[in-house]
Protein backbone atom coordinates (compact mmCIF):
# COMPACT_ATOMS: atom_id res chain seq x y z
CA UNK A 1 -15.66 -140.16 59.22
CA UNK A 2 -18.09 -138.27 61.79
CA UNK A 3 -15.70 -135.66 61.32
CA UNK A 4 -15.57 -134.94 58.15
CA UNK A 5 -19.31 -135.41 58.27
CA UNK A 6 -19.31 -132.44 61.29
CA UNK A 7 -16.90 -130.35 58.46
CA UNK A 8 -18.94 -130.79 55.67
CA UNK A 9 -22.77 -130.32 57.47
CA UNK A 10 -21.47 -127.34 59.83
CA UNK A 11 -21.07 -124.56 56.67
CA UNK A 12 -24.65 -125.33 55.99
CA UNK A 13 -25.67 -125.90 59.14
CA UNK A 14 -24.13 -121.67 59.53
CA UNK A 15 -25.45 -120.92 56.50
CA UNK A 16 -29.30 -122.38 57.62
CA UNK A 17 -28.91 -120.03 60.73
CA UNK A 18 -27.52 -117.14 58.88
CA UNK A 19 -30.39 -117.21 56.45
CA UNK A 20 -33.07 -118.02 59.87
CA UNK A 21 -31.87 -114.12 61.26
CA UNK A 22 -31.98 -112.58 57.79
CA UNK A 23 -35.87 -113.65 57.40
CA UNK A 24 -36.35 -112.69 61.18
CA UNK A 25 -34.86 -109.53 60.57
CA UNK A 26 -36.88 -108.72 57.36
CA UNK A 27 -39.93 -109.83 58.96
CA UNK A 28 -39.30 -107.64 61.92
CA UNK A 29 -38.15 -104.47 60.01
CA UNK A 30 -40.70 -104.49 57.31
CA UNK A 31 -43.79 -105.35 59.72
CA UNK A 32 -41.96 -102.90 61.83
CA UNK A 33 -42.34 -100.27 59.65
CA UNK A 34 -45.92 -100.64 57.91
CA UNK A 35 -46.83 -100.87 62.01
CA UNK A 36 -45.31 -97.36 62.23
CA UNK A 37 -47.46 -96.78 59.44
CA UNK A 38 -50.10 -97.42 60.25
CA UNK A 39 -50.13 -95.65 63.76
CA UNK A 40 -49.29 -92.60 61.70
CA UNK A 41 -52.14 -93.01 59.43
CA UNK A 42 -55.07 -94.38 61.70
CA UNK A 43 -53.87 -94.08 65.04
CA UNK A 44 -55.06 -96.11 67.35
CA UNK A 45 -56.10 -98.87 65.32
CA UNK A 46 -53.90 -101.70 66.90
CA UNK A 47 -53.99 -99.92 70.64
CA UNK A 48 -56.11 -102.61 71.73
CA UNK A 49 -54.50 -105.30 69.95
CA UNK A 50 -51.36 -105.83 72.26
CA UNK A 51 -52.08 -109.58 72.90
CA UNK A 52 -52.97 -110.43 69.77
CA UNK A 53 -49.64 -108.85 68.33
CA UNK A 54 -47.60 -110.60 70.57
CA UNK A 55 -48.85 -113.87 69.42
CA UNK A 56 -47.89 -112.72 65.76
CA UNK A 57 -44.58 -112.44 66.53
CA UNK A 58 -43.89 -115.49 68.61
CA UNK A 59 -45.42 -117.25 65.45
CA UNK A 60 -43.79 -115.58 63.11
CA UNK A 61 -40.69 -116.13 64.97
CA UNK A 62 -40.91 -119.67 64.62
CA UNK A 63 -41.79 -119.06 60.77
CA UNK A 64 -39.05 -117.31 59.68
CA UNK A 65 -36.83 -120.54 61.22
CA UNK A 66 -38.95 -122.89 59.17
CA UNK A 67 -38.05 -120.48 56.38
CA UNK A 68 -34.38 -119.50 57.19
CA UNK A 69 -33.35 -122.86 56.87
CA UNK A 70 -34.38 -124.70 53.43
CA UNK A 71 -33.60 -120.91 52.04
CA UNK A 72 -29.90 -121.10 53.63
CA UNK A 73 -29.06 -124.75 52.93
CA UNK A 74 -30.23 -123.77 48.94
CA UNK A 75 -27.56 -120.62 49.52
CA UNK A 76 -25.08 -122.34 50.51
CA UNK A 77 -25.60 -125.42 48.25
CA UNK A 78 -25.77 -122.63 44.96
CA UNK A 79 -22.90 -120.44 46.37
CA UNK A 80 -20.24 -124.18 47.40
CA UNK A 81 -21.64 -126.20 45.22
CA UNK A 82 -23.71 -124.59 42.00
CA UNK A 83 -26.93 -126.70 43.08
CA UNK A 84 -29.45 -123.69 41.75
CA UNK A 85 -30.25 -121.87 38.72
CA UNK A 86 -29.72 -118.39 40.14
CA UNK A 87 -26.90 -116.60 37.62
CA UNK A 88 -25.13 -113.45 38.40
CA UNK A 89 -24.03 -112.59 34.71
CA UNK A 90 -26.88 -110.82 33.12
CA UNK A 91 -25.72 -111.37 29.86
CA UNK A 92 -25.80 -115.18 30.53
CA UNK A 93 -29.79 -115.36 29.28
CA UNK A 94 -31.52 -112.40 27.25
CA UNK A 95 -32.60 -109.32 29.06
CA UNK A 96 -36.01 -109.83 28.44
CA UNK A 97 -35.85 -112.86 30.72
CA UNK A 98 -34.81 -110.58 33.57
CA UNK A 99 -38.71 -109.72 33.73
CA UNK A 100 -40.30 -112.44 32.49
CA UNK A 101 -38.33 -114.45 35.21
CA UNK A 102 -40.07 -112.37 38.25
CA UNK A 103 -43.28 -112.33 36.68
CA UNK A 104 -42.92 -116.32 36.44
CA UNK A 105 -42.09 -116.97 40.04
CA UNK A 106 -44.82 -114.68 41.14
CA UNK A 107 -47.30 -116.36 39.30
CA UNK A 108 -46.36 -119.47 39.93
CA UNK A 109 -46.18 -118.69 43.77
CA UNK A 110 -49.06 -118.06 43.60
CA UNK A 111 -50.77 -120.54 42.38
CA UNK A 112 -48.89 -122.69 44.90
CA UNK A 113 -50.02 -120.73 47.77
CA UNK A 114 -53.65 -120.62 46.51
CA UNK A 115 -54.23 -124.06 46.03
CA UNK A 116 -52.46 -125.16 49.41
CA UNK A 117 -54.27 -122.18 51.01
CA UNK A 118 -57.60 -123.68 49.90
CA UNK A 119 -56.36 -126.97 51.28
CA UNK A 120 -55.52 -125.28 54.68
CA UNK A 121 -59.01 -124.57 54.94
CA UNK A 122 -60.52 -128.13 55.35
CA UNK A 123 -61.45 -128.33 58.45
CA UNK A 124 -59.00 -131.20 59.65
CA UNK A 125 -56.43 -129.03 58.36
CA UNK A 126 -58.18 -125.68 59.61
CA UNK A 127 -58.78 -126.47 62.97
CA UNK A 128 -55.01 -128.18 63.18
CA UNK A 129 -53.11 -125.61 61.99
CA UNK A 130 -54.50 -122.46 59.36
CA UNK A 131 -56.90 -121.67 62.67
CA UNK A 132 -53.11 -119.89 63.54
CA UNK A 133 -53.30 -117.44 61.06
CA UNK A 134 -57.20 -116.36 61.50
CA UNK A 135 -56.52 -115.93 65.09
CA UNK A 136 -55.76 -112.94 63.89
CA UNK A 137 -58.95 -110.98 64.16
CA UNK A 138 -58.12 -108.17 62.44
CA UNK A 139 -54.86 -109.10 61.04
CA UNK A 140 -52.15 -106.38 61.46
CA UNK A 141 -48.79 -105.77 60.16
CA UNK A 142 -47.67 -107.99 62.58
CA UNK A 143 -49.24 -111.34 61.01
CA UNK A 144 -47.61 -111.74 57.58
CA UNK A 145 -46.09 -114.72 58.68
CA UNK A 146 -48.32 -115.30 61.86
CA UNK A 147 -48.39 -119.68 60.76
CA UNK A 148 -48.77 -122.74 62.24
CA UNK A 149 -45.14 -124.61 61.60
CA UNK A 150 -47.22 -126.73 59.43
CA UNK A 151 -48.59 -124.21 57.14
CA UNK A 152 -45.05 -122.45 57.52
CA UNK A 153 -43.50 -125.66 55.57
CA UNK A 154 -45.80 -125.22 52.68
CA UNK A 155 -44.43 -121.69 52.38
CA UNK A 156 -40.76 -121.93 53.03
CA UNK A 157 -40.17 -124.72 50.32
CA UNK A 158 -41.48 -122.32 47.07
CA UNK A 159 -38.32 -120.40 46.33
CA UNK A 160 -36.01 -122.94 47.05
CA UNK A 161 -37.81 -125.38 44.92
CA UNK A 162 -38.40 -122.65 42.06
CA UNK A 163 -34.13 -121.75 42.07
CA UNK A 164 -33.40 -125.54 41.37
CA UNK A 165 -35.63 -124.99 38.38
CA UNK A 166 -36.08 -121.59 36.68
CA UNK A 167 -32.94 -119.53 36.32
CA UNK A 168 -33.28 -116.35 37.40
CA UNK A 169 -30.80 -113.57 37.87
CA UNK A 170 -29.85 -112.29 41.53
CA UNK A 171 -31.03 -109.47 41.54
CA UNK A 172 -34.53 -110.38 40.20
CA UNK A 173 -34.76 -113.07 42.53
CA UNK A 174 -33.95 -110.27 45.25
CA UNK A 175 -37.40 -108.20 43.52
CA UNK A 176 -38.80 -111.20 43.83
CA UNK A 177 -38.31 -111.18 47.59
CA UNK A 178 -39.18 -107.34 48.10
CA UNK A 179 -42.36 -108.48 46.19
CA UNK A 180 -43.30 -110.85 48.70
CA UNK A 181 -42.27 -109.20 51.71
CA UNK A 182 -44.60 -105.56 51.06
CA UNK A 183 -47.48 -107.49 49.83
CA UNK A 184 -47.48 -110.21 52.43
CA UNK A 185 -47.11 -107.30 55.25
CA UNK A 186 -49.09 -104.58 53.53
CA UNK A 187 -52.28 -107.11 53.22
CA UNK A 188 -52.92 -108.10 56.67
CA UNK A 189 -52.83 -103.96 57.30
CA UNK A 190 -55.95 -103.99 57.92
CA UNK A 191 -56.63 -100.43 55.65
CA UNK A 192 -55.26 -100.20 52.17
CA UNK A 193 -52.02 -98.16 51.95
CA UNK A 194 -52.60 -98.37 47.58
CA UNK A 195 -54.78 -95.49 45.78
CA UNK A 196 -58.08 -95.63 45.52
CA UNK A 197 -57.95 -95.06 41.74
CA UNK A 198 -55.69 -98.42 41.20
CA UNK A 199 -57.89 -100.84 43.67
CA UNK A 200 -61.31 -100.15 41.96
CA UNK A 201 -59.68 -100.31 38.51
CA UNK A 202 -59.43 -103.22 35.76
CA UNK A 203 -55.70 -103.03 36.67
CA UNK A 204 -57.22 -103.87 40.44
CA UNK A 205 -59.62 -106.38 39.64
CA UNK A 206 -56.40 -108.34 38.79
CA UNK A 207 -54.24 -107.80 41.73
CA UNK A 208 -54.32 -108.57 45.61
CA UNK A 209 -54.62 -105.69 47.93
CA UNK A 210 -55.54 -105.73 51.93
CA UNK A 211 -59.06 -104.85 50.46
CA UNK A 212 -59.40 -108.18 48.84
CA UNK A 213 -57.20 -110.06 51.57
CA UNK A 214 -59.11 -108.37 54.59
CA UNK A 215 -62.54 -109.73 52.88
CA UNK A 216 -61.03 -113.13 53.36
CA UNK A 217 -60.34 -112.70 56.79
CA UNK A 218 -63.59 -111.59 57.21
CA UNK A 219 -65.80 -114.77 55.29
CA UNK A 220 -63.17 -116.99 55.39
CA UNK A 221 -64.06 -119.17 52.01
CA UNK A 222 -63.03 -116.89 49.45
CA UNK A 223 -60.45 -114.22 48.25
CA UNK A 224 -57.70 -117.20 48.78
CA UNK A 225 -54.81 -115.96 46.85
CA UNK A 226 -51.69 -114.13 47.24
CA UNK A 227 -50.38 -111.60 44.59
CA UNK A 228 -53.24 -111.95 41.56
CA UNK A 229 -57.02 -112.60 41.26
CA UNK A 230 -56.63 -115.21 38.57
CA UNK A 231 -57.52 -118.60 40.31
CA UNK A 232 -60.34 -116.68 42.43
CA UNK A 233 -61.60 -115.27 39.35
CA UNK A 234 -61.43 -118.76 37.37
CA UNK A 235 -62.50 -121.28 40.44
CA UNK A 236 -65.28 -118.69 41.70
CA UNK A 237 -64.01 -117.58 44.74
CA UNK A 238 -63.89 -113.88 44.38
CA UNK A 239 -66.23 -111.84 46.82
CA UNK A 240 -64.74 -108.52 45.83
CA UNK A 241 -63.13 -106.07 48.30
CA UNK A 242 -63.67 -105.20 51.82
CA UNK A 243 -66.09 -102.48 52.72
CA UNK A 244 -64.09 -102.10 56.70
């Protein structure tokens, strides 16, 4: 028995770790990259920032474990065992779902992470474990996933939750991803990398930028969402963008 309980746990248990240096890897190559960026565009601006940086990554580190493994356990339990709703036959649901699918799991991601982002800012819960991420002072490219293992949990269990029950195609759920990743790297920036033009327009007034994220950072009890301004907008929380 303990060894067919050792065959059947270790292809997860592969899959978990697989999935924990994919994440890593993502974080380090997109955050990598906007970092690059960012020296290219306002040099300088994270030259005294060494310390800070390093803490990013040793938190984001343990993040991307806390992610790596609910995401690779649902991976392996939709590729062995058809646990998720994630189809790779495009004709198996019309192609206008293919859209509508992404735009679901973004808005209902963030809802999630607004409301439990509010939460993390009771001050139990603040001092305990969101005080992680505002250690951050300014955030860089480096702190997308800069958490606290606790806040980290809240985080890593959306997409596996939403695959066991909204179908989505592969390669929308992969959008979905590349979604997630630039916004939650180009945000904490600390400049804004989108035009101008788009920001200060009624497209803009709808969507989350690192001018509306930085103003968070900077007053702490507002600007709480992720990818839209719809719960700010509705539960009064919107201060607008960042003048810095």
């Amino acid at each position: 028995m303990p060894a067919l309980l050792a065959d059947a746990l270790l292809p997860a248990a592969l899959a978990a770790l697989a999935m924990t240096a994919i994440v890593a890897l993502r974080y380090f190559a997109a955050s990598g990259l906007f970092a690059w960026l960012t020296g290219k565009v306002h040099p300088g601006k994270y030259s005294r920032l060494g310390a800070q940086i390093g803490m990013e990554m040793r938190y984001s580190a343990i993040s991307a474990a806390i992610y790596g493994i609910p995401a690779g356990i649902t991976a392996w339990g939709w590729r062995e065992h058809g646990w998720t709703m994630v189809y790779l036959d495009l004709g198996e649901y019309p192609l206008w779902w293919f859209p509508v699918s992404i735009l679901a799991y973004l808005l209902l991601h963030d809802a999630w992470f607004y409301w439990t982002h509010r939460w993390m800012h009771r001050p139990a819960l603040f001092r305990a474990a969101h005080a992680v991420h505002h250690a951050s002072k300014p955030p860089t490219a480096w702190a997308a996933m800069s958490f606290h293992p606790l806040e980290a949990i809240t985080g890593a269990v959306v997409i596996p939750v939403l695959v066991l029950l909204i179908p989505i195609h592969f390669a929308a759920l992969g959008l979905v991803l590349l979604i997630m990743t630039i916004m939650g790297v180009t945000n904490h920036m600390g400049w804004e990398i989108f035009p101008h033009r788009l920001v200060h327009s009624g497209l803009g007034n709808w969507l989350i930028t690192a001018s509306h994220h930085s103003q968070h950072h900077e007053q702490y009890t507002c600007n709480f969402g992720l990818y839209f301004r719809f719960w700010d907008h509705l539960c009064r929380t919107d201060r607008g963008l960042s003048q810095a």
